[in-house]
N, C-alpha and C. Protein backbone atom coordinates (compact mmCIF):
# COMPACT_ATOMS: atom_id res chain seq x y z
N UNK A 1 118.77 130.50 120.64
CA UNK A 1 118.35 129.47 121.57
C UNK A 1 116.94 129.01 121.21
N UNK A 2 116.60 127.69 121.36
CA UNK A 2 115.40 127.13 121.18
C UNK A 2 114.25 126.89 122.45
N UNK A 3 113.34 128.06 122.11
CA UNK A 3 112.03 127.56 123.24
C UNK A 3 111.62 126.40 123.37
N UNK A 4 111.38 125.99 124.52
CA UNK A 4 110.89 124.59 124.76
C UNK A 4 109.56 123.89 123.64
N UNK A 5 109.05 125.16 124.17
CA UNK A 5 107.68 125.22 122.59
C UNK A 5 108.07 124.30 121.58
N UNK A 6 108.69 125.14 120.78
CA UNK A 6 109.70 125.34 119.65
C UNK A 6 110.30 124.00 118.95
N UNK A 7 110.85 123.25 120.59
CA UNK A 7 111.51 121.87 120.28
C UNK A 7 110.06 120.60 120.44
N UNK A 8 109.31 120.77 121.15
CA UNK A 8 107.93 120.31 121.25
C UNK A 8 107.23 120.05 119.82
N UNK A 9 107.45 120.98 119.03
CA UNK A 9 106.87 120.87 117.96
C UNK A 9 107.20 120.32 117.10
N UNK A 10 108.41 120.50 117.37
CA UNK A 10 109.28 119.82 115.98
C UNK A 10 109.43 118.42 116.44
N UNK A 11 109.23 118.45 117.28
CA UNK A 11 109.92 116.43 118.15
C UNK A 11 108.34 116.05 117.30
N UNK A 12 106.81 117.23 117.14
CA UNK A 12 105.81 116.20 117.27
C UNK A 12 105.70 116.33 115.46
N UNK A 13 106.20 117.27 114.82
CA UNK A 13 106.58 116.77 113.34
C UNK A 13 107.52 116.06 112.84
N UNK A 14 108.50 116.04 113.22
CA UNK A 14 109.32 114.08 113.45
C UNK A 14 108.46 113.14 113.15
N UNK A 15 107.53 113.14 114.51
CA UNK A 15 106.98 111.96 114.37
C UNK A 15 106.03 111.63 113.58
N UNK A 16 105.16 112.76 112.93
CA UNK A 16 104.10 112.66 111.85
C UNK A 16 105.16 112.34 110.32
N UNK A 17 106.12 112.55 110.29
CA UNK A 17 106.92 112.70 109.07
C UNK A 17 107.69 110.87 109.60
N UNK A 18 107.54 110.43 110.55
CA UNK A 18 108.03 109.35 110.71
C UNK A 18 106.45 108.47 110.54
N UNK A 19 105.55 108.49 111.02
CA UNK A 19 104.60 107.88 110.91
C UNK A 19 104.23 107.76 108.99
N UNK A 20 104.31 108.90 108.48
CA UNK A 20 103.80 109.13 107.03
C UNK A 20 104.75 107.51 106.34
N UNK A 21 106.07 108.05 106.62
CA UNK A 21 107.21 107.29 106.21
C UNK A 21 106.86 105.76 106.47
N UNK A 22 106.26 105.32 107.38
CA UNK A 22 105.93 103.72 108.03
C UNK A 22 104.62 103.51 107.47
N UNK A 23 103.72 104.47 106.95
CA UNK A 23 102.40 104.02 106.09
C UNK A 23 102.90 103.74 105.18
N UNK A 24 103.96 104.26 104.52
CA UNK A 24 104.20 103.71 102.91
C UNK A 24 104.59 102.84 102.62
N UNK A 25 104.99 102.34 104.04
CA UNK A 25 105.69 100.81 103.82
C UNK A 25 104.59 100.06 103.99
N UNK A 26 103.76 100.16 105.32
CA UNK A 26 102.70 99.28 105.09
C UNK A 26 101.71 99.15 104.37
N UNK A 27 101.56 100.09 103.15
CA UNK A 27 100.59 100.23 102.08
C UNK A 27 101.74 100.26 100.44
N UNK A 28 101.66 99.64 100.21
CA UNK A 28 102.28 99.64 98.83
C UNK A 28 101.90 100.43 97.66
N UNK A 29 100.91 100.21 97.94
CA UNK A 29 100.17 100.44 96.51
C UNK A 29 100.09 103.11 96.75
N UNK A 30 100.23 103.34 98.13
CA UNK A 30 100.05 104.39 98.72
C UNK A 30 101.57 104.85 98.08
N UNK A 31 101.16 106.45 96.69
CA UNK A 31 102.44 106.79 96.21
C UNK A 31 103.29 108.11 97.22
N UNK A 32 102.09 108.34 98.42
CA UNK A 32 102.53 109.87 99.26
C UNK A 32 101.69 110.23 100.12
N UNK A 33 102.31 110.34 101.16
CA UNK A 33 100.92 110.89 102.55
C UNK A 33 101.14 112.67 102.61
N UNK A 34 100.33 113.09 102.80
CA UNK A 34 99.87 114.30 103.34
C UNK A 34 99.55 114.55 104.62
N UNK A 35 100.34 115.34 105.31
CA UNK A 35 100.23 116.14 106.89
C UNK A 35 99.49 117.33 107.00
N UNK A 36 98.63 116.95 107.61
CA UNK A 36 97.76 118.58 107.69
C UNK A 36 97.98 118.65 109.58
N UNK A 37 97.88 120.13 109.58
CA UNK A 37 97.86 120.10 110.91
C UNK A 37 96.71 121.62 110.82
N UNK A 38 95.80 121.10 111.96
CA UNK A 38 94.54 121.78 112.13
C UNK A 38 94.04 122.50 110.77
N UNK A 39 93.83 121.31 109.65
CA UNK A 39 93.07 121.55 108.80
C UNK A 39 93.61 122.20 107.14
N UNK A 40 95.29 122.68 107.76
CA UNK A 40 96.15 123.13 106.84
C UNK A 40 97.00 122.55 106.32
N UNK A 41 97.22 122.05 104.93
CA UNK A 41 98.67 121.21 104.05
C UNK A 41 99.34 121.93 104.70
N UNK A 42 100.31 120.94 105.56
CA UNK A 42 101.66 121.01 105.82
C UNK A 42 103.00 120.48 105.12
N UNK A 43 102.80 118.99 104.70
CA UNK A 43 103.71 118.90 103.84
C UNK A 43 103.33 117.63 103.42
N UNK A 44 104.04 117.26 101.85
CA UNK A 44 103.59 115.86 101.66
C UNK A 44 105.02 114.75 101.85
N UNK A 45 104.66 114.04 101.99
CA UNK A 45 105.74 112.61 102.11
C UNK A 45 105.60 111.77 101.16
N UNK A 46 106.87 112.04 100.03
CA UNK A 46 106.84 111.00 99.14
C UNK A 46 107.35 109.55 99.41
N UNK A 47 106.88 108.53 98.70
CA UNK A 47 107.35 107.34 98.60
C UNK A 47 109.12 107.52 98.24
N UNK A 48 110.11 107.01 99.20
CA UNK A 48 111.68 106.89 98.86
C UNK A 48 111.50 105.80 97.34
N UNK A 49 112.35 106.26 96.22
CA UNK A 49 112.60 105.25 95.13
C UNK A 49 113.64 104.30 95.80
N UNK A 50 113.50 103.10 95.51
CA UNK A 50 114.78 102.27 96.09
C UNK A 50 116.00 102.43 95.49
């Protein structure tokens, strides 16, 4: 079973992994964003190849 916590967190890395995803569109020239959370690489987001 999933703690409320648990799902909280992940709903709010969704949205950083959805936000990363919508910079790359609005920056072209941007080949990958990086997520840090409190100061730590969390993960990077590459540019999708078409």
């Amino acid at each position: 079973m999933t703690r409320p916590l648990d799902a909280g967190v992940r709903g709010a890395f969704d949205d950083a992994v959805r936000e990363a995803e919508a910079m790359l569109e609005r920056y072209p020239v941007c080949e990958a964003v990086e997520i840090f959370v409190d100061g730590r690489f969390v993960r990077d987001v590459p540019r999708r190849l078409n």
